[in-house]
Protein backbone atom coordinates (compact mmCIF):
# COMPACT_ATOMS: atom_id res chain seq x y z
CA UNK A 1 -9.27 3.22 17.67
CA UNK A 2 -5.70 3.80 18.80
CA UNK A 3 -4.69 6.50 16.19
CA UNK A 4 -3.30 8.69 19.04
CA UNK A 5 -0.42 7.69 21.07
CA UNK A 6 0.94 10.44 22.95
CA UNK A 7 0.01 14.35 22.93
CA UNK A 8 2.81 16.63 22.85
CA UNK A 9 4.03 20.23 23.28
CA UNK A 10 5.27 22.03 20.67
CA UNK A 11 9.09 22.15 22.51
CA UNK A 12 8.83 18.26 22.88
CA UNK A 13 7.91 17.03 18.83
CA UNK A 14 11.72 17.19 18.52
CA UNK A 15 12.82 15.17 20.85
CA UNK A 16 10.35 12.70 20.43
CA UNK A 17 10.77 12.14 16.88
CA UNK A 18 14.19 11.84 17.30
CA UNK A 19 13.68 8.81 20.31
CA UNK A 20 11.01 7.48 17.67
CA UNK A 21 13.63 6.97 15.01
CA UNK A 22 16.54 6.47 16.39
CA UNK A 23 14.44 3.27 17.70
CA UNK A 24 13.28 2.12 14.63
CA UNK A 25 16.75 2.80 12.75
CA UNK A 26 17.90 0.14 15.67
CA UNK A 27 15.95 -2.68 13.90
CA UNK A 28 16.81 -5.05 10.74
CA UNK A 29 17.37 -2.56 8.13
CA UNK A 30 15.82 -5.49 6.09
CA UNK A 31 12.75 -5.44 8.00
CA UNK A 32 12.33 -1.59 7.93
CA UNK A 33 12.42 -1.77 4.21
CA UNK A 34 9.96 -4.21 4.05
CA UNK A 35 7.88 -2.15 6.83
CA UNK A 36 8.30 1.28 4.40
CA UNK A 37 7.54 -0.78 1.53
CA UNK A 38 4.36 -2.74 2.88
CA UNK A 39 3.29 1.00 4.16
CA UNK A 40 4.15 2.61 0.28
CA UNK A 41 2.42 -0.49 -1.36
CA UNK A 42 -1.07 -0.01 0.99
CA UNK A 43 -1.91 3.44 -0.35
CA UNK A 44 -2.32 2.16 -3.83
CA UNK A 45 -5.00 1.19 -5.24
CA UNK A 46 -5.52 -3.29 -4.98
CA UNK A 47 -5.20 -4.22 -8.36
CA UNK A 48 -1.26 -1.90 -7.95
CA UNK A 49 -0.08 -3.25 -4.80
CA UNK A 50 2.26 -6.05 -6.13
CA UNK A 51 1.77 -8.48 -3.87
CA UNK A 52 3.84 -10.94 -5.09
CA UNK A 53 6.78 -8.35 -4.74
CA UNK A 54 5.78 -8.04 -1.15
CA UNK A 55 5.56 -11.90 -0.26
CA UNK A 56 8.94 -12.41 -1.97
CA UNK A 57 10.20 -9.08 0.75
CA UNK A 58 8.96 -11.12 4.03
CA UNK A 59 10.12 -14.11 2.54
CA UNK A 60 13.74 -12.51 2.11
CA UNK A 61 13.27 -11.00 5.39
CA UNK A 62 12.52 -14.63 7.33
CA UNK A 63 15.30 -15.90 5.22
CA UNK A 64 18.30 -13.33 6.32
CA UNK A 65 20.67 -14.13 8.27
CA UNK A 66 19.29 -10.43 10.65
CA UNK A 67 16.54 -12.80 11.13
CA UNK A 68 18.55 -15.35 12.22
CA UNK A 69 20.93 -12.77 14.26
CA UNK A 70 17.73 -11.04 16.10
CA UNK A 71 16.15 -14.52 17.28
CA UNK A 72 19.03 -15.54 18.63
CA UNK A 73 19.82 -12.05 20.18
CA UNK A 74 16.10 -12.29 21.72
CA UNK A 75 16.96 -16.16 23.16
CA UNK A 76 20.61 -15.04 24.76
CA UNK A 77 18.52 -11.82 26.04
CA UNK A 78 21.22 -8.95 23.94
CA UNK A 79 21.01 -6.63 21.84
CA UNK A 80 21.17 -7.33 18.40
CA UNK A 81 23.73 -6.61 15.83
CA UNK A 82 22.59 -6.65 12.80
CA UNK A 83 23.85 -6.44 8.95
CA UNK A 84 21.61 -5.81 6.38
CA UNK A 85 21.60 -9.13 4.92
């Protein structure tokens, strides 16, 4: 099913979680809000999920001008800088 993506010793966990964020804190912090808040809103129980709320997120998130910035990174093939807005 894809649960398990890598197997680790116990002298590697560190470094690994530190690649793993340090990779994700590279993204839109826009986007990783919206990613924590999709993941915080899919525990809860349907009729508590707000989905409304989280429409209105992506929506801000295709509307921001990291959206914008990261497209255009992606075409000129460089890194992206983004904002946070």
């Amino acid at each position: 099913m894809g649960f398990v993506q890598r197997v680790l010793a116990d002298n590697q966990l560190d470094s690994a979680v530190a690649e793993t964020t340090a990779y994700i804190a590279n993204n839109a912090p826009l986007t990783i809000a919206l990613a924590k808040a999709a993941a915080r809103r899919s525990a809860k129980p349907e009729a508590l999920r707000d989905f409304d709320r989280l429409n209105a997120m992506v929506k801000a998130c295709f509307d921001s001008q990291d959206y914008v910035e990261g497209r255009r990174a992606f075409m000129e093939k460089r890194k992206p800088n983004f904002q946070g807005k």
